[in-house]
C-alpha atoms as a PDB file:
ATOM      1  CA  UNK A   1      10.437  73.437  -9.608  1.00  0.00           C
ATOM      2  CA  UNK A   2      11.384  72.456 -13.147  1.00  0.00           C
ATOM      3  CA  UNK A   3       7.305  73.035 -14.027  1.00  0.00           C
ATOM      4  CA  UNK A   4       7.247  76.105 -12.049  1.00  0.00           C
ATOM      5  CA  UNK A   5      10.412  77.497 -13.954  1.00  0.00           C
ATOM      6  CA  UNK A   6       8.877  76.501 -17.281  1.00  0.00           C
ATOM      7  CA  UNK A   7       5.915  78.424 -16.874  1.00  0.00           C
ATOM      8  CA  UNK A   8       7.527  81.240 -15.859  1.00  0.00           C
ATOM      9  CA  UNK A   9       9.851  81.214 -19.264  1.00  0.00           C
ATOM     10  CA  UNK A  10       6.586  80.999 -20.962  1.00  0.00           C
ATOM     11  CA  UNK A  11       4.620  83.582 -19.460  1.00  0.00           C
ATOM     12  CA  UNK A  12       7.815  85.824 -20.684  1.00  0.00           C
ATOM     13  CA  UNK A  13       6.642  84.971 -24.096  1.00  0.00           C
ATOM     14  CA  UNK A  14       2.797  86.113 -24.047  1.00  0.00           C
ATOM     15  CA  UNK A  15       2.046  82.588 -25.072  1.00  0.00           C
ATOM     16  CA  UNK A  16      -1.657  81.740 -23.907  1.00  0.00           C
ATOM     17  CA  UNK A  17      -1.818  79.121 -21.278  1.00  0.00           C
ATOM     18  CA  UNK A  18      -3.688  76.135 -22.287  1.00  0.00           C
ATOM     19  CA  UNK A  19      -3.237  76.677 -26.008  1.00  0.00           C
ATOM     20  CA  UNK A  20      -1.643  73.595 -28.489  1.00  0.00           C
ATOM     21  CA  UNK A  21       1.103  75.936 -28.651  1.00  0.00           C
ATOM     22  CA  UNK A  22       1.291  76.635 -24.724  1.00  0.00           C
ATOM     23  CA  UNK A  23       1.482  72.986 -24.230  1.00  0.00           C
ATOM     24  CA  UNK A  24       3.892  71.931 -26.670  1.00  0.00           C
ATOM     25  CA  UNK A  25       6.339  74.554 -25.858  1.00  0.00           C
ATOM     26  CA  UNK A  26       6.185  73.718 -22.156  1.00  0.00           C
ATOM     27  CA  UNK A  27       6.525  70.171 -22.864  1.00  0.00           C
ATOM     28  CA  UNK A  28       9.745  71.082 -24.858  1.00  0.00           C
ATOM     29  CA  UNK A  29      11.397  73.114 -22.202  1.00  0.00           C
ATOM     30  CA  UNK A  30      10.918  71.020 -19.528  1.00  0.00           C
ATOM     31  CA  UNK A  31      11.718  67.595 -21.389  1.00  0.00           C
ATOM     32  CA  UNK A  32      15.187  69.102 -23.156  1.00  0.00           C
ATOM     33  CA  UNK A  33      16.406  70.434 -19.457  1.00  0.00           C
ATOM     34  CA  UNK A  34      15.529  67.266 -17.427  1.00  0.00           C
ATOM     35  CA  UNK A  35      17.002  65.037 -19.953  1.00  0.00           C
ATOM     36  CA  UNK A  36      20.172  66.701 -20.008  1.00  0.00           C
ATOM     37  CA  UNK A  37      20.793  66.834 -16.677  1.00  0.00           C
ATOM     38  CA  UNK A  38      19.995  63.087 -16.295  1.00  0.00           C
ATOM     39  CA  UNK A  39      22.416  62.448 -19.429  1.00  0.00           C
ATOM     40  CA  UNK A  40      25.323  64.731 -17.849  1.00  0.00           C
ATOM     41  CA  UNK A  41      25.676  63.694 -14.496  1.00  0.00           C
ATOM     42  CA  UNK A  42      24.805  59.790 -15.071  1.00  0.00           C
ATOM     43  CA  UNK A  43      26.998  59.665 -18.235  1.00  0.00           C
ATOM     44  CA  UNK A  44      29.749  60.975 -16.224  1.00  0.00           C
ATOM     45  CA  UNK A  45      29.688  58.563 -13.392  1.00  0.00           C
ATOM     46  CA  UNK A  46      29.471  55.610 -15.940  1.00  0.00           C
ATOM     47  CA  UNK A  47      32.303  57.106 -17.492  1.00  0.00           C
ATOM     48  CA  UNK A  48      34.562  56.894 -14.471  1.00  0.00           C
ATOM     49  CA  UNK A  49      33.113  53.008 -13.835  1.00  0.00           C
ATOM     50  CA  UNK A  50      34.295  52.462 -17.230  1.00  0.00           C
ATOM     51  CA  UNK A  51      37.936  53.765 -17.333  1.00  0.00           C
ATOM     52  CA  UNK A  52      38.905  51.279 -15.314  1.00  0.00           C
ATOM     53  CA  UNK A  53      37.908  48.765 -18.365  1.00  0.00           C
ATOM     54  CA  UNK A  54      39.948  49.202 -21.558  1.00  0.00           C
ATOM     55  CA  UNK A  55      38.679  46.981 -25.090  1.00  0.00           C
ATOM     56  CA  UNK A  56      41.913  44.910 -24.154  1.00  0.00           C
ATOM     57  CA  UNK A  57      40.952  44.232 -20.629  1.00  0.00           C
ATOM     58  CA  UNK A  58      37.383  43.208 -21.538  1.00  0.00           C
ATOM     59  CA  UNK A  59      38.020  41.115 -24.220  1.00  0.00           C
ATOM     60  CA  UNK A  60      40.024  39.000 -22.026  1.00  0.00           C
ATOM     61  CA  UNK A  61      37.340  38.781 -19.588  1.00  0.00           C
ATOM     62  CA  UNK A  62      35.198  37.411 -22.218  1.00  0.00           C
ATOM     63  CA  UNK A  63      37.152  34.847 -24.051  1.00  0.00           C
ATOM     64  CA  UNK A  64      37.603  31.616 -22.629  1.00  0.00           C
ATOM     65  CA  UNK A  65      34.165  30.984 -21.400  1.00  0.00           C
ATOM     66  CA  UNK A  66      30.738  29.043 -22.403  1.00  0.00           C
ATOM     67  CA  UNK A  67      28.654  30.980 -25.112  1.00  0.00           C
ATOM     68  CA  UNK A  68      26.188  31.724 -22.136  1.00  0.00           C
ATOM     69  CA  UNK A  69      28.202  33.458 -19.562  1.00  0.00           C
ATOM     70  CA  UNK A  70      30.076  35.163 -22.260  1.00  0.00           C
ATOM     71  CA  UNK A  71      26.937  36.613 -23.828  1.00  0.00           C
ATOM     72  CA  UNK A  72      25.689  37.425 -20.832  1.00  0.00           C
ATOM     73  CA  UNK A  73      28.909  39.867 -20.096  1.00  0.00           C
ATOM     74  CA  UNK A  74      29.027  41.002 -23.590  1.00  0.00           C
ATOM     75  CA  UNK A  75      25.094  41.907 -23.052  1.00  0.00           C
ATOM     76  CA  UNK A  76      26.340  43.791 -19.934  1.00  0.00           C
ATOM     77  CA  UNK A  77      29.368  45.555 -21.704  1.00  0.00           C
ATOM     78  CA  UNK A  78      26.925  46.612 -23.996  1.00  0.00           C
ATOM     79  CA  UNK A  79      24.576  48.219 -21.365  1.00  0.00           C
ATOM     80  CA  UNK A  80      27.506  50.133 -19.896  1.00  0.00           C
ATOM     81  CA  UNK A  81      28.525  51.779 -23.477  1.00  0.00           C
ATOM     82  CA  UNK A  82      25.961  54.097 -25.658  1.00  0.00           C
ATOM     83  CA  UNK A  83      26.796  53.792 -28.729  1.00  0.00           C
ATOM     84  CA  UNK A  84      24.172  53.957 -31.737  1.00  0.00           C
ATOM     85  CA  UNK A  85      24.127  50.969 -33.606  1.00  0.00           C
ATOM     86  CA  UNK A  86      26.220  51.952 -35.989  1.00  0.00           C
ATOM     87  CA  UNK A  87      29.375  53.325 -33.604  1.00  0.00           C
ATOM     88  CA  UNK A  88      29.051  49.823 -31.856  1.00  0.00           C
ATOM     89  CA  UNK A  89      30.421  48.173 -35.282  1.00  0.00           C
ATOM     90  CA  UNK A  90      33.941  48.998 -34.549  1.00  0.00           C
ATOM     91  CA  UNK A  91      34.468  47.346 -31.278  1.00  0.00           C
ATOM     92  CA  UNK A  92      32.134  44.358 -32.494  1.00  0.00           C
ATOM     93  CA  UNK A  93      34.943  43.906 -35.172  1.00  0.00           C
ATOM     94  CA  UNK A  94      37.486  44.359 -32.679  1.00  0.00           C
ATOM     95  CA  UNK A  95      35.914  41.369 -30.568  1.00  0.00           C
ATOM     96  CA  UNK A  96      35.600  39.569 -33.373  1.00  0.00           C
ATOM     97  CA  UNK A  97      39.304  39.882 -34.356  1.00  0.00           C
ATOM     98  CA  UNK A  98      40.076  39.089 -30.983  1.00  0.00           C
ATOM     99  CA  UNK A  99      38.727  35.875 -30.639  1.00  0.00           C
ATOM    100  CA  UNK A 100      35.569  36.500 -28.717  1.00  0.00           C
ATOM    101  CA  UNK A 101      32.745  33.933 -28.895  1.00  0.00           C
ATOM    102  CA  UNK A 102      30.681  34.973 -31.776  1.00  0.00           C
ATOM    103  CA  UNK A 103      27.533  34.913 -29.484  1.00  0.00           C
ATOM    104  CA  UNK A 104      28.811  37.091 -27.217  1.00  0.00           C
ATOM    105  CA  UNK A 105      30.129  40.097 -29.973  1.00  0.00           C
ATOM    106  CA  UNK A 106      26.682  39.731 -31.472  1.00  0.00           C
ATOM    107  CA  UNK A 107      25.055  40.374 -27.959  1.00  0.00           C
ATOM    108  CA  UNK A 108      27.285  43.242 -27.246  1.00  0.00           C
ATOM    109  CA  UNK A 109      26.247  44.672 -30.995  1.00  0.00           C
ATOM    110  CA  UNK A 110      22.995  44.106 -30.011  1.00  0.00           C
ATOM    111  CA  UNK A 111      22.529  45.501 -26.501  1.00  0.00           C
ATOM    112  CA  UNK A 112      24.921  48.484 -27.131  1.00  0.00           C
ATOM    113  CA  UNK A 113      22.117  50.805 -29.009  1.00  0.00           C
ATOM    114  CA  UNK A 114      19.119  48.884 -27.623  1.00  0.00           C
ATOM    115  CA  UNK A 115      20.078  48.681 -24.043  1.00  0.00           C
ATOM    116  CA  UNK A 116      22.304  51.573 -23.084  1.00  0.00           C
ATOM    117  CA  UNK A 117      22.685  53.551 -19.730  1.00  0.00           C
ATOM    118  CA  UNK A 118      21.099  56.417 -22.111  1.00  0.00           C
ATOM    119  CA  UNK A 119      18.317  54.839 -22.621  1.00  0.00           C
ATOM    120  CA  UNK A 120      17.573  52.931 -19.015  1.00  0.00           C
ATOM    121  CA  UNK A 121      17.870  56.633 -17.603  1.00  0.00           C
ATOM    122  CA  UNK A 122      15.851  58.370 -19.672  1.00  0.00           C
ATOM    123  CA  UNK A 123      13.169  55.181 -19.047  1.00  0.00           C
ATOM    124  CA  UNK A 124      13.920  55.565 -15.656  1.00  0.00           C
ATOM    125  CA  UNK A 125      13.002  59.453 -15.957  1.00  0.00           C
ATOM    126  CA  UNK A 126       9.374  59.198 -18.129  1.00  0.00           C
ATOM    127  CA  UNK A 127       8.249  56.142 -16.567  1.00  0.00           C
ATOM    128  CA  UNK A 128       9.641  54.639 -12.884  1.00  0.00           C
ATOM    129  CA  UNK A 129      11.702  52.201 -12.175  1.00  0.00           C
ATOM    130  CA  UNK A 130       9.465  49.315 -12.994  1.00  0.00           C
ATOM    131  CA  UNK A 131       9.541  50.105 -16.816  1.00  0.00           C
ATOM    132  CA  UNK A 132      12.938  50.590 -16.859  1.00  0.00           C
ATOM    133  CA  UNK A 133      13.940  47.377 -15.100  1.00  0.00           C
ATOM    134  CA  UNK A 134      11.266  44.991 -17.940  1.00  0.00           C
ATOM    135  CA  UNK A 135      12.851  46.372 -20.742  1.00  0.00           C
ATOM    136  CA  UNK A 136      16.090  46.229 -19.075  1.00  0.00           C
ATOM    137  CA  UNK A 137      15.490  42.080 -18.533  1.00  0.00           C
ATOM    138  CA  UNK A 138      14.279  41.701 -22.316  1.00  0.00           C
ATOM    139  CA  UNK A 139      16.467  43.522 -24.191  1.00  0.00           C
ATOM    140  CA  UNK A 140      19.366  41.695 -22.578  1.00  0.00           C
ATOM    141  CA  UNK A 141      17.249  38.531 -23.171  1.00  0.00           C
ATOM    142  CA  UNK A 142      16.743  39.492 -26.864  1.00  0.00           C
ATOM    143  CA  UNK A 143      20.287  39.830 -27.055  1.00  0.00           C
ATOM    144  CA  UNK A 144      21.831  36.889 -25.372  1.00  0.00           C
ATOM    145  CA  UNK A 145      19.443  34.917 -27.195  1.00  0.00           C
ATOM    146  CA  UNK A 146      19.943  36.406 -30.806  1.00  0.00           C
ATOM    147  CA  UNK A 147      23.848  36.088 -29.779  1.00  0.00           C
ATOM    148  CA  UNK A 148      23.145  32.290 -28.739  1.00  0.00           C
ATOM    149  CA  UNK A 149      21.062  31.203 -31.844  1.00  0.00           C
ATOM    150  CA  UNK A 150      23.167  33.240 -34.760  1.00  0.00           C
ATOM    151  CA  UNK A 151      26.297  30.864 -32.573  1.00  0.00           C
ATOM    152  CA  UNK A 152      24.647  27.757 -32.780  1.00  0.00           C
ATOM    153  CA  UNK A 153      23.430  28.059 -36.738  1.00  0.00           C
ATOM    154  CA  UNK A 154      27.280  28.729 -37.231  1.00  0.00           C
ATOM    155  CA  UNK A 155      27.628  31.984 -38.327  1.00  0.00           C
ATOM    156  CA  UNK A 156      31.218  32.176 -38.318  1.00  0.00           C
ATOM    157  CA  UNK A 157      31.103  31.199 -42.236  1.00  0.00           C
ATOM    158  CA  UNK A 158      28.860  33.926 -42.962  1.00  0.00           C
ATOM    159  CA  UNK A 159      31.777  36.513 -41.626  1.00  0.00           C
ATOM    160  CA  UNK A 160      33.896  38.311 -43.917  1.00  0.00           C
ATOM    161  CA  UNK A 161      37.413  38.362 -42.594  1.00  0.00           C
ATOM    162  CA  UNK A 162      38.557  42.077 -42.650  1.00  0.00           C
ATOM    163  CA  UNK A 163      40.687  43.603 -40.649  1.00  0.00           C
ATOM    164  CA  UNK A 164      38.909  45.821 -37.467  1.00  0.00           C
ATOM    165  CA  UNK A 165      40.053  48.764 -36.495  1.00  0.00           C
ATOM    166  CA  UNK A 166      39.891  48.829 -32.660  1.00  0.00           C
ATOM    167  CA  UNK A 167      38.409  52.064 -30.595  1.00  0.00           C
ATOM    168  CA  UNK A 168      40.817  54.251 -28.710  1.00  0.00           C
ATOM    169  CA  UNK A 169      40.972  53.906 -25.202  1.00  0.00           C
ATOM    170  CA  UNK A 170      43.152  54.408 -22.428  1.00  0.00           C
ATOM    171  CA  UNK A 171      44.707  51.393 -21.061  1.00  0.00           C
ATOM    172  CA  UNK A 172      43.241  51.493 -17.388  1.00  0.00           C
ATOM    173  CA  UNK A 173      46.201  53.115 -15.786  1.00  0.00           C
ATOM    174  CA  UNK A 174      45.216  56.631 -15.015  1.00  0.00           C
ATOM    175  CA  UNK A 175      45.307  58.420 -11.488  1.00  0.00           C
ATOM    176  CA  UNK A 176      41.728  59.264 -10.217  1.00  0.00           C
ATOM    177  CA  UNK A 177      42.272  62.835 -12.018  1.00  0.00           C
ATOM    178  CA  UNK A 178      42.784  61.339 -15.330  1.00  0.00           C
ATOM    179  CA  UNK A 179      39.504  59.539 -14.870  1.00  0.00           C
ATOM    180  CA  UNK A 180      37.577  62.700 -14.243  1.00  0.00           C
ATOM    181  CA  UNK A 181      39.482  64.554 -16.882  1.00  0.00           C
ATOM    182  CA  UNK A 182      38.362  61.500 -19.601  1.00  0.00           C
ATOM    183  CA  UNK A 183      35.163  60.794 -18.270  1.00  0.00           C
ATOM    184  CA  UNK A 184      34.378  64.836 -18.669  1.00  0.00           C
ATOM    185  CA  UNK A 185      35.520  64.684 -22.168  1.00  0.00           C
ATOM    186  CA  UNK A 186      33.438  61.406 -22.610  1.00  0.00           C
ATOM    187  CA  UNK A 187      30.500  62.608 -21.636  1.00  0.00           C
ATOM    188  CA  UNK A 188      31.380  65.715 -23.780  1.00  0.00           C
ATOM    189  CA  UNK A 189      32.123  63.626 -27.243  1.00  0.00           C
ATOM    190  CA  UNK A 190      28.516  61.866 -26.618  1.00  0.00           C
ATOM    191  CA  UNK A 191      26.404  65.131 -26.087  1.00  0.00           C
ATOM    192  CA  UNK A 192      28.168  66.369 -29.072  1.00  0.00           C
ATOM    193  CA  UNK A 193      26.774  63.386 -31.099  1.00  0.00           C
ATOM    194  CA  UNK A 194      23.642  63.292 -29.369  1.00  0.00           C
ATOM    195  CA  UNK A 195      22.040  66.543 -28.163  1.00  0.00           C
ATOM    196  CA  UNK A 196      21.055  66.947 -31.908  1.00  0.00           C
ATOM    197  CA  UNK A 197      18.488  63.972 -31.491  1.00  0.00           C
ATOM    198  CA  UNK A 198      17.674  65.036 -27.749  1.00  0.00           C
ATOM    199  CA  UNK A 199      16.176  68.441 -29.828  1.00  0.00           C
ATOM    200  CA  UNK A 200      14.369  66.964 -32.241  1.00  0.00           C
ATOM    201  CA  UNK A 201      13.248  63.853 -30.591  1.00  0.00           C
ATOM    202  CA  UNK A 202      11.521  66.189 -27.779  1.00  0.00           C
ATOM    203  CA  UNK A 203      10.853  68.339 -31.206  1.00  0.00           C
ATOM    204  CA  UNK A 204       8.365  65.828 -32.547  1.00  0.00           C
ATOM    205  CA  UNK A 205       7.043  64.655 -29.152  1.00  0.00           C
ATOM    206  CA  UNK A 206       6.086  68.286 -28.317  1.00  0.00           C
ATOM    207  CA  UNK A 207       4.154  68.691 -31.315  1.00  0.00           C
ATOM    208  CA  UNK A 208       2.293  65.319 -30.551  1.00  0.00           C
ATOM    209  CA  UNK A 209       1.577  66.043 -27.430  1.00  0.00           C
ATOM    210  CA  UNK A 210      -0.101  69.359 -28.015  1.00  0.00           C
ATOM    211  CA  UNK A 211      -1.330  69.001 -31.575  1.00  0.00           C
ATOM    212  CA  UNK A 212      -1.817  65.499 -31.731  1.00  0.00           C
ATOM    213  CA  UNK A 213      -5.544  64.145 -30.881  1.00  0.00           C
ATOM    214  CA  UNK A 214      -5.611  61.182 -28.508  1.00  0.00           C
ATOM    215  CA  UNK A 215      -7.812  59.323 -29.857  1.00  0.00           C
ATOM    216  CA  UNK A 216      -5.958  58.985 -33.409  1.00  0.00           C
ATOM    217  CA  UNK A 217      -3.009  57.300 -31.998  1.00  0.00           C
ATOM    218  CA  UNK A 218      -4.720  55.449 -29.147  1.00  0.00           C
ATOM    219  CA  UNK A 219      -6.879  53.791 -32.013  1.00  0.00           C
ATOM    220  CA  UNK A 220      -3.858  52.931 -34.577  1.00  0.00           C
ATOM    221  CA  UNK A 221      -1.838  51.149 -31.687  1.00  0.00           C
ATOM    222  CA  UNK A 222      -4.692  49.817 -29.406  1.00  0.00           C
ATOM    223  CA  UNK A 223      -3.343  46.790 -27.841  1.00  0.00           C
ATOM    224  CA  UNK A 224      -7.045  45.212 -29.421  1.00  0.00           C
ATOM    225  CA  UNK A 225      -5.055  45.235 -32.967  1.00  0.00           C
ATOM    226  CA  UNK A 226      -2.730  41.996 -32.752  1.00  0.00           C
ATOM    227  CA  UNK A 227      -0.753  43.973 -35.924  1.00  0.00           C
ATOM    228  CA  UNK A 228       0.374  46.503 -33.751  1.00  0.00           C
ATOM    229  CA  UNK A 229       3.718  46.031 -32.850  1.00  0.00           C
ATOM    230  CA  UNK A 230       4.592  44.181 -35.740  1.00  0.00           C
ATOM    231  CA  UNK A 231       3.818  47.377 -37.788  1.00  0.00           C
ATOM    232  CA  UNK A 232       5.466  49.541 -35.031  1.00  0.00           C
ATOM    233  CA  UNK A 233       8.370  47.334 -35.683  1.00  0.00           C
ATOM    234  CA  UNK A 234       8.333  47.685 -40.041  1.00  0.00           C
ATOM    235  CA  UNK A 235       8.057  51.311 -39.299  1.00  0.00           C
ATOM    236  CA  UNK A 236      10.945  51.769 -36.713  1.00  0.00           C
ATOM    237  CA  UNK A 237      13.480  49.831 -39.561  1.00  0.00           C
ATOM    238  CA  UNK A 238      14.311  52.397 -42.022  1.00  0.00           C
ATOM    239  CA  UNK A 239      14.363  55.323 -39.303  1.00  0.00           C
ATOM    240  CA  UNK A 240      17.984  55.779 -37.714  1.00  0.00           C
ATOM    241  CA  UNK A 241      18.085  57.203 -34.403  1.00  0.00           C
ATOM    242  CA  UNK A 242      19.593  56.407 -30.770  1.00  0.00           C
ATOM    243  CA  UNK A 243      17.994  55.962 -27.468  1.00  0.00           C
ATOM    244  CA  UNK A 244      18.295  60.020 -26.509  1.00  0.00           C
ATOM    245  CA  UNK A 245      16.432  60.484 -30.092  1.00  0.00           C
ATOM    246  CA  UNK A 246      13.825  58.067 -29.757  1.00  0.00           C
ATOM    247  CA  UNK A 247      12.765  57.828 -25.616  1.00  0.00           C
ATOM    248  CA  UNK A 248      10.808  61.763 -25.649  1.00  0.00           C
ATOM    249  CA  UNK A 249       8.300  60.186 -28.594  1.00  0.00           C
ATOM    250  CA  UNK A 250       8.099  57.164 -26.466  1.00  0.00           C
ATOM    251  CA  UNK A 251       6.699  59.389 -23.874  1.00  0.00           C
ATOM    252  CA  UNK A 252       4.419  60.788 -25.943  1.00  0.00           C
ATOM    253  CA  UNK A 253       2.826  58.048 -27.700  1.00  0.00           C
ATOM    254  CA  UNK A 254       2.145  56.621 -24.504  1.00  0.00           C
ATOM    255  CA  UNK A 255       0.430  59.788 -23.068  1.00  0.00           C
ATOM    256  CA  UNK A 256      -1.928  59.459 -26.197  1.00  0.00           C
ATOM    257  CA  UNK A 257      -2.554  56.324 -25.120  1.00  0.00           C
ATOM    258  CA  UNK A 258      -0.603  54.102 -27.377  1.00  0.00           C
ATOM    259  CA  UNK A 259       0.256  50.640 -25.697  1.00  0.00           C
ATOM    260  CA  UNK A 260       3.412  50.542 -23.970  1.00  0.00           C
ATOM    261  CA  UNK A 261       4.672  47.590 -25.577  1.00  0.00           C
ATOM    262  CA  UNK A 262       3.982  48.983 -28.909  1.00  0.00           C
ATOM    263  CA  UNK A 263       5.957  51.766 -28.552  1.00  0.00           C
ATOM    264  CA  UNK A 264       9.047  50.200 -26.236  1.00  0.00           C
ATOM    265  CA  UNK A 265       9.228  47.535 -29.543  1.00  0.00           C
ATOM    266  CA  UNK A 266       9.480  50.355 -31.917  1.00  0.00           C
ATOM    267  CA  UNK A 267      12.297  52.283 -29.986  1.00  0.00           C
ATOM    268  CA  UNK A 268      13.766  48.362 -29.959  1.00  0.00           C
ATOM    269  CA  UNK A 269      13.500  48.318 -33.584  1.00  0.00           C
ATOM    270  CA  UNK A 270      14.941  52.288 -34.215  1.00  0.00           C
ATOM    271  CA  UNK A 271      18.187  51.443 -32.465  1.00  0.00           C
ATOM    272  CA  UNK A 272      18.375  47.894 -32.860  1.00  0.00           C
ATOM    273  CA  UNK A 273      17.572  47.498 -36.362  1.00  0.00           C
ATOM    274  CA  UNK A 274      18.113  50.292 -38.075  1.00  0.00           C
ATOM    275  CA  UNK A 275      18.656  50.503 -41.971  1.00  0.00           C
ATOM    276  CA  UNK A 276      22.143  52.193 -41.943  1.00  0.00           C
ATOM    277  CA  UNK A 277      23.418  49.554 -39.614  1.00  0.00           C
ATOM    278  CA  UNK A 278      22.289  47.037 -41.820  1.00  0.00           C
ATOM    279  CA  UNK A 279      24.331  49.148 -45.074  1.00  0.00           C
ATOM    280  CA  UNK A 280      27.490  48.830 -42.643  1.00  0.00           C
ATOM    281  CA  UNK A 281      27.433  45.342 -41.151  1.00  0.00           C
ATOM    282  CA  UNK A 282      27.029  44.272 -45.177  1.00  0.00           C
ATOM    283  CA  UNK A 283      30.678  45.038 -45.687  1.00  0.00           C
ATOM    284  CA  UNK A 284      31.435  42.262 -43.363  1.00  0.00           C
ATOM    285  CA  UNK A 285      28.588  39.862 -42.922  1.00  0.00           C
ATOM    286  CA  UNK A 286      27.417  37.607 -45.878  1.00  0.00           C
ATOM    287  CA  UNK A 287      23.802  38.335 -47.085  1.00  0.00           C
ATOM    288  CA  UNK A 288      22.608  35.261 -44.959  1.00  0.00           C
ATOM    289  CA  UNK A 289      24.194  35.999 -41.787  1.00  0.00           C
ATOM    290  CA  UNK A 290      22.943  39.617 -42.197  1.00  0.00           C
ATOM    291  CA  UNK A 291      18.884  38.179 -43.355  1.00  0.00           C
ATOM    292  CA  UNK A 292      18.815  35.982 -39.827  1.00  0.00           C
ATOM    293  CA  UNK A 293      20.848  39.302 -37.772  1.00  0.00           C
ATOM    294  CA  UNK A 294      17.739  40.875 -38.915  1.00  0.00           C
ATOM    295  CA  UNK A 295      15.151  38.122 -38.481  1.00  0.00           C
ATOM    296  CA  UNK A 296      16.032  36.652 -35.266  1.00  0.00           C
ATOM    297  CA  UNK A 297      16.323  40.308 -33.786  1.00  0.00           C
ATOM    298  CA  UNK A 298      12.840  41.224 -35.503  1.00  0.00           C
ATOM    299  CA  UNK A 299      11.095  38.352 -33.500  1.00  0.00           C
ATOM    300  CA  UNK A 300      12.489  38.727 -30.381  1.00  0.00           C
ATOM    301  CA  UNK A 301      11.428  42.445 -30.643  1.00  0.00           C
ATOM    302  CA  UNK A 302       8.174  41.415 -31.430  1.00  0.00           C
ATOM    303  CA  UNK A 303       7.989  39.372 -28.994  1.00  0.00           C
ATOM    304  CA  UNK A 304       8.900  41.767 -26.368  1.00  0.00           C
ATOM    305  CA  UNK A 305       6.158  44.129 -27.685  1.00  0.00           C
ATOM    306  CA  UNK A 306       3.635  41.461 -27.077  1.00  0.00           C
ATOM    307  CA  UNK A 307       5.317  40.474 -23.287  1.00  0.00           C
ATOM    308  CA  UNK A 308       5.353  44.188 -22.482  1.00  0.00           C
ATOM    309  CA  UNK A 309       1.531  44.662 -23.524  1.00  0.00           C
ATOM    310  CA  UNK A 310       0.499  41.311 -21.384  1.00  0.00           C
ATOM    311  CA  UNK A 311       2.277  42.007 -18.270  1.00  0.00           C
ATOM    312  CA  UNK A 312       1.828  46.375 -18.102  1.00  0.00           C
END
């Protein structure tokens, strides 16, 4: 129906079928409408799930537990909440001020951007369930690992002691009515910040997919080039985007026939590791703590990208 409707919004224009034009335009249409949708109604749900736990409330679930199981939560909090990289800082202070494990406020700063409900549903969307669910399992695992290692190399001494200012959130106790009523302005605040990347994300996918020849990208990225994700990783570090920004080029560099685990570890590295993150977290991280954020992340990305190219 959604194809049907396109074409029909098209054929309004006078645009030739089958031209580079034609096919990026349709590509556009039908991409910026579907993701939407997903993004509203999914985004909303979530939001109602996640009224019912307040910063306060899940900080106390965290402390007081081994690094493991308390990454592993933090990991999960993080999946639940879909922030960029940089909006995640604030409540990673606010854990940190808290008293949660360090491990698990550096999984939750890593898993927020990388492995978001945006993100998984948007996956979900462009390529089944069975991509979704792998890069579901490693990002968490990049993250509870990072989280574990930066812990056990003692990276409290590399943390500036500042004082965090916490998010605003309800405190849990709202009827039913006040859920809807904040999880409709929720979802509202985050298509405000991200409906801007949505457009040009699908922007730059529909020009690759109709202008773009297959064979150019297909030969860059070929999973026969052991430097590909490595590159894909250098070049996804000083670009800044979030999972709604990034996941429509996914789709595209895999229709030209890019390896999927080249271009799932350079979405990993665009909201994981991106440069203005790194310009924020410098305020309150020492230059060594920052160096192995960065490193340990970079490898376990890498990794990924390789696990992802052996296994799909």
């Amino acid at each position: 129906m959604l194809e049907r409707f396109t074409d029909f919004l098209l054929e309004l224009t006078g645009l030739q079928t089958g031209t580079a034009l034609f096919v990026s335009a349709e590509f556009f249409i039908a991409d910026v409408i579907k993701i939407f949708l997903l993004l509203i109604t999914i985004i909303f749900v979530i939001s109602v799930v996640r009224s019912y736990l307040p910063p306060d409330r899940i900080r106390k679930i965290l402390s007081g537990k081994n690094s493991l199981v308390s990454s592993l939560m933090a990991a999960g909090v993080g999946v639940f909440t879909p922030f960029c990289s940089c909006s995640a800082i604030p409540l990673f202070l606010g854990f940190l001020e808290a008293g949660v494990p360090v491990s698990a406020t550096f999984s939750f700063l890593i898993a927020s951007p990388m492995v978001n409900e945006v993100a998984l549903i948007m996956l979900l969307s462009m390529f089944g369930w069975k991509i979704a669910l792998v890069y579901l399992g490693l990002g968490i695992t990049i993250a509870v690992s990072s989280g574990l290692i930066l812990e056990k190399i003692g990276a409290e001494k590399w943390i500036l002691k500042i004082a965090a200012k916490e998010l605003a959130h309800k405190d849990g106790k709202m009827s039913f009515e006040e859920r809807l009523v904040y999880a409709k302005k929720y979802t509202k605040s985050i298509l405000n910040n991200v409906w801007i990347y949505i457009i040009i994300g699908v922007g730059i996918g529909a020009a690759i997919h109709g202008y773009v020849p297959v064979d150019y990208l297909a030969d860059i990225a070929s999973k026969d080039h052991w430097y590909a994700v490595p590159a894909a990783v250098l070049l996804g570090v000083p670009l800044y985007s979030n999972a709604a920004g990034i996941v429509p080029l996914i789709s595209v560099l895999t229709e030209k026939g890019v390896a999927i685990g080249t271009v799932l570890a350079f979405m990993m590295a665009v909201t994981g590791l991106s440069f203005p993150e790194f310009m924020i977290l410098k305020k309150v991280l020492k230059w060594q703590l920052l160096a192995l954020f960065i490193l340990v992340i970079a490898i376990g990305i890498i990794a990924a990208g390789y696990i992802f190219n052996a296994i799909i």
